[in-house]
C-alpha atoms as a PDB file:
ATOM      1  CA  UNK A   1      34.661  20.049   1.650  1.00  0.00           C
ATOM      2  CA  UNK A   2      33.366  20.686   5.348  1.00  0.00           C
ATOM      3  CA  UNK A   3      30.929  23.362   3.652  1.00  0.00           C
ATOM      4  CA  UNK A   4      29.539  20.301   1.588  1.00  0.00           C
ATOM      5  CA  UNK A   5      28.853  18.185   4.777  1.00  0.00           C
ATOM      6  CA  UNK A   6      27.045  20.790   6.587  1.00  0.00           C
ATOM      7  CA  UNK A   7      25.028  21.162   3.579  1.00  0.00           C
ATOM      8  CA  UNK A   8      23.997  17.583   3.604  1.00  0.00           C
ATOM      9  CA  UNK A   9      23.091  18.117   7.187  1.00  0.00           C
ATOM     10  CA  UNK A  10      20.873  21.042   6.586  1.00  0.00           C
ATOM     11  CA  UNK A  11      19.278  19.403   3.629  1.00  0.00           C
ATOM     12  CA  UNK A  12      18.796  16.021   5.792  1.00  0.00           C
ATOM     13  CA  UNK A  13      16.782  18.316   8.301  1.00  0.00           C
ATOM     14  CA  UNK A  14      15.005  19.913   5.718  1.00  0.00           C
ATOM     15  CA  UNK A  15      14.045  16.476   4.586  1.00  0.00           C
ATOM     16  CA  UNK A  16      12.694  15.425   7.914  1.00  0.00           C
ATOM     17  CA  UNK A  17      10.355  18.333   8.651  1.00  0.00           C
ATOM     18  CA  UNK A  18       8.942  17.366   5.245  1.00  0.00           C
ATOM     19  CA  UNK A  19       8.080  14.325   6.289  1.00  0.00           C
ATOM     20  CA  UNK A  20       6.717  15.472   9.775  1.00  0.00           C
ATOM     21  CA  UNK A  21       3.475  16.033  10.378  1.00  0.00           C
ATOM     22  CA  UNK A  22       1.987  19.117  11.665  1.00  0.00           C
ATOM     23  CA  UNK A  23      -1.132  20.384  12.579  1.00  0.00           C
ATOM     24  CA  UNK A  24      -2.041  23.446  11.465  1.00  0.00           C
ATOM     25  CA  UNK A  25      -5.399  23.860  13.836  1.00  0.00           C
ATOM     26  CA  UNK A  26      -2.916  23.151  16.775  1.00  0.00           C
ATOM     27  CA  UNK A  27      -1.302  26.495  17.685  1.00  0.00           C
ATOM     28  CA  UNK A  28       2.021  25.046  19.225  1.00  0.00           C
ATOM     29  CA  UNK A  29       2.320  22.843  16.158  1.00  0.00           C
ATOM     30  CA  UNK A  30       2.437  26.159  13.593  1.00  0.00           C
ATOM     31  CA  UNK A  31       4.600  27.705  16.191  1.00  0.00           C
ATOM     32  CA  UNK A  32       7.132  24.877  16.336  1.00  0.00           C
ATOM     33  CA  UNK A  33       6.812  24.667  12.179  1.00  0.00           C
ATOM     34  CA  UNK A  34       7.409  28.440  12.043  1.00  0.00           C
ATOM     35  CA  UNK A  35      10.316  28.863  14.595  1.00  0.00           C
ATOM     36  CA  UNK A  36      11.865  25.569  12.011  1.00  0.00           C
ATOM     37  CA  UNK A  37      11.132  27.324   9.391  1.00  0.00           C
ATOM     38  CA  UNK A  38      13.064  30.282  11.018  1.00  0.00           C
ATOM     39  CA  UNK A  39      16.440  28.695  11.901  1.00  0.00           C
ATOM     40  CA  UNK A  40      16.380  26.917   8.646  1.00  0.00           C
ATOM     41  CA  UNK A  41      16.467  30.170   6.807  1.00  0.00           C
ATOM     42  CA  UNK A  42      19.280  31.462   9.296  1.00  0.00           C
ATOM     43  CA  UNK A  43      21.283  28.537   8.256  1.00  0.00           C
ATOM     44  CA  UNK A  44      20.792  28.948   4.499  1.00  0.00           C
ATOM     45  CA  UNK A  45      21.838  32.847   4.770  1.00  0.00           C
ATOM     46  CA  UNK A  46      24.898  31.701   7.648  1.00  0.00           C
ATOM     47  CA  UNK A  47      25.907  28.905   4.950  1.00  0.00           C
ATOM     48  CA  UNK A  48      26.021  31.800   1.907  1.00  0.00           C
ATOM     49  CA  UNK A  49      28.573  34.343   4.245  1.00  0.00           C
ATOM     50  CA  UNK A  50      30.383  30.584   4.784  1.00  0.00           C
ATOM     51  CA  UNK A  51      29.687  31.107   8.758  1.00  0.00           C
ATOM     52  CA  UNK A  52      29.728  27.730  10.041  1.00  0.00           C
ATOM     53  CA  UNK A  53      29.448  28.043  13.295  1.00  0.00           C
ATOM     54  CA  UNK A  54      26.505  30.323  13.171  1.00  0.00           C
ATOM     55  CA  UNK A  55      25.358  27.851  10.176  1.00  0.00           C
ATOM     56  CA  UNK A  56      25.893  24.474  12.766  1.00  0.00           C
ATOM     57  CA  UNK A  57      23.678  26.305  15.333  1.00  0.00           C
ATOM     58  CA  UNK A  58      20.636  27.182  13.877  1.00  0.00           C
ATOM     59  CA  UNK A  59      20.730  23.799  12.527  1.00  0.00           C
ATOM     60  CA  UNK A  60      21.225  22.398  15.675  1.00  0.00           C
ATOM     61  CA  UNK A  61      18.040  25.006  17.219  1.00  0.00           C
ATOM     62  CA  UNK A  62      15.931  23.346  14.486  1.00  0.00           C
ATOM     63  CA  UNK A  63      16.657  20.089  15.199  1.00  0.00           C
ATOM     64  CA  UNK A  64      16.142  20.206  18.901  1.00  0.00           C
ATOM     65  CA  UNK A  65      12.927  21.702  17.966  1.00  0.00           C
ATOM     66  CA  UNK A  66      11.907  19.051  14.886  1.00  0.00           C
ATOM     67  CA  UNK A  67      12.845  16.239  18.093  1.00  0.00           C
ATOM     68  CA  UNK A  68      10.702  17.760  20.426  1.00  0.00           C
ATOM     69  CA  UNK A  69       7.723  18.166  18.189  1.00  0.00           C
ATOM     70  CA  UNK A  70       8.192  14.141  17.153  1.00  0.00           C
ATOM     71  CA  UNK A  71       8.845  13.508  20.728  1.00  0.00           C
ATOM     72  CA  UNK A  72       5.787  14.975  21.628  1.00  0.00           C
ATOM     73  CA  UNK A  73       3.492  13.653  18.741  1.00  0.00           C
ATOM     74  CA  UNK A  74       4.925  10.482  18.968  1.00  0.00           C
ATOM     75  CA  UNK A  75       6.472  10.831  15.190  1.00  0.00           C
ATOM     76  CA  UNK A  76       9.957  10.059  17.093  1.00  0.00           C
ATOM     77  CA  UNK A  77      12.442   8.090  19.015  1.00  0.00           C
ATOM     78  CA  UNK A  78      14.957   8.198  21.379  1.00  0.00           C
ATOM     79  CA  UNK A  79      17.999   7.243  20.282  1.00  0.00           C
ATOM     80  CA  UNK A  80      20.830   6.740  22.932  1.00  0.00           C
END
């Protein structure tokens, strides 16, 4: 069951990078999308050896980077 809720939470990231934009002319743009791309993968492999903590924190490395990217394109918000 916890498996299952990470799961949702990797597929919810997953989700909003699709739905972020990203300029592929701007070098730190294809360097944020790749270094994503990166931890996203981790987490898929860390979620198939059922390594959640691993799993939790290249999700979390990949969100902190999807934030900053919005952050800094204006795609984002602060939320308190």
């Amino acid at each position: 069951m916890q498996a299952t809720l990470h799961s949702e939470a990797l597929t919810e990231l997953e989700k909003s990078v699709a739905t972020t934009q990203f300029d592929s002319a701007n070098r730190m743009h294809a360097l944020r999308l790749k270094r994503i791309m990166f931890y996203i993968s981790q987490a898929r492999a860390y979620e198939q050896q059922n390594w959640q903590y691993n799993r939790d924190d290249a999700v979390q490395r990949a969100s902190n980077i999807l934030r900053h990217h919005q952050m800094k394109t204006g795609q984002g918000s602060y939320v308190l």
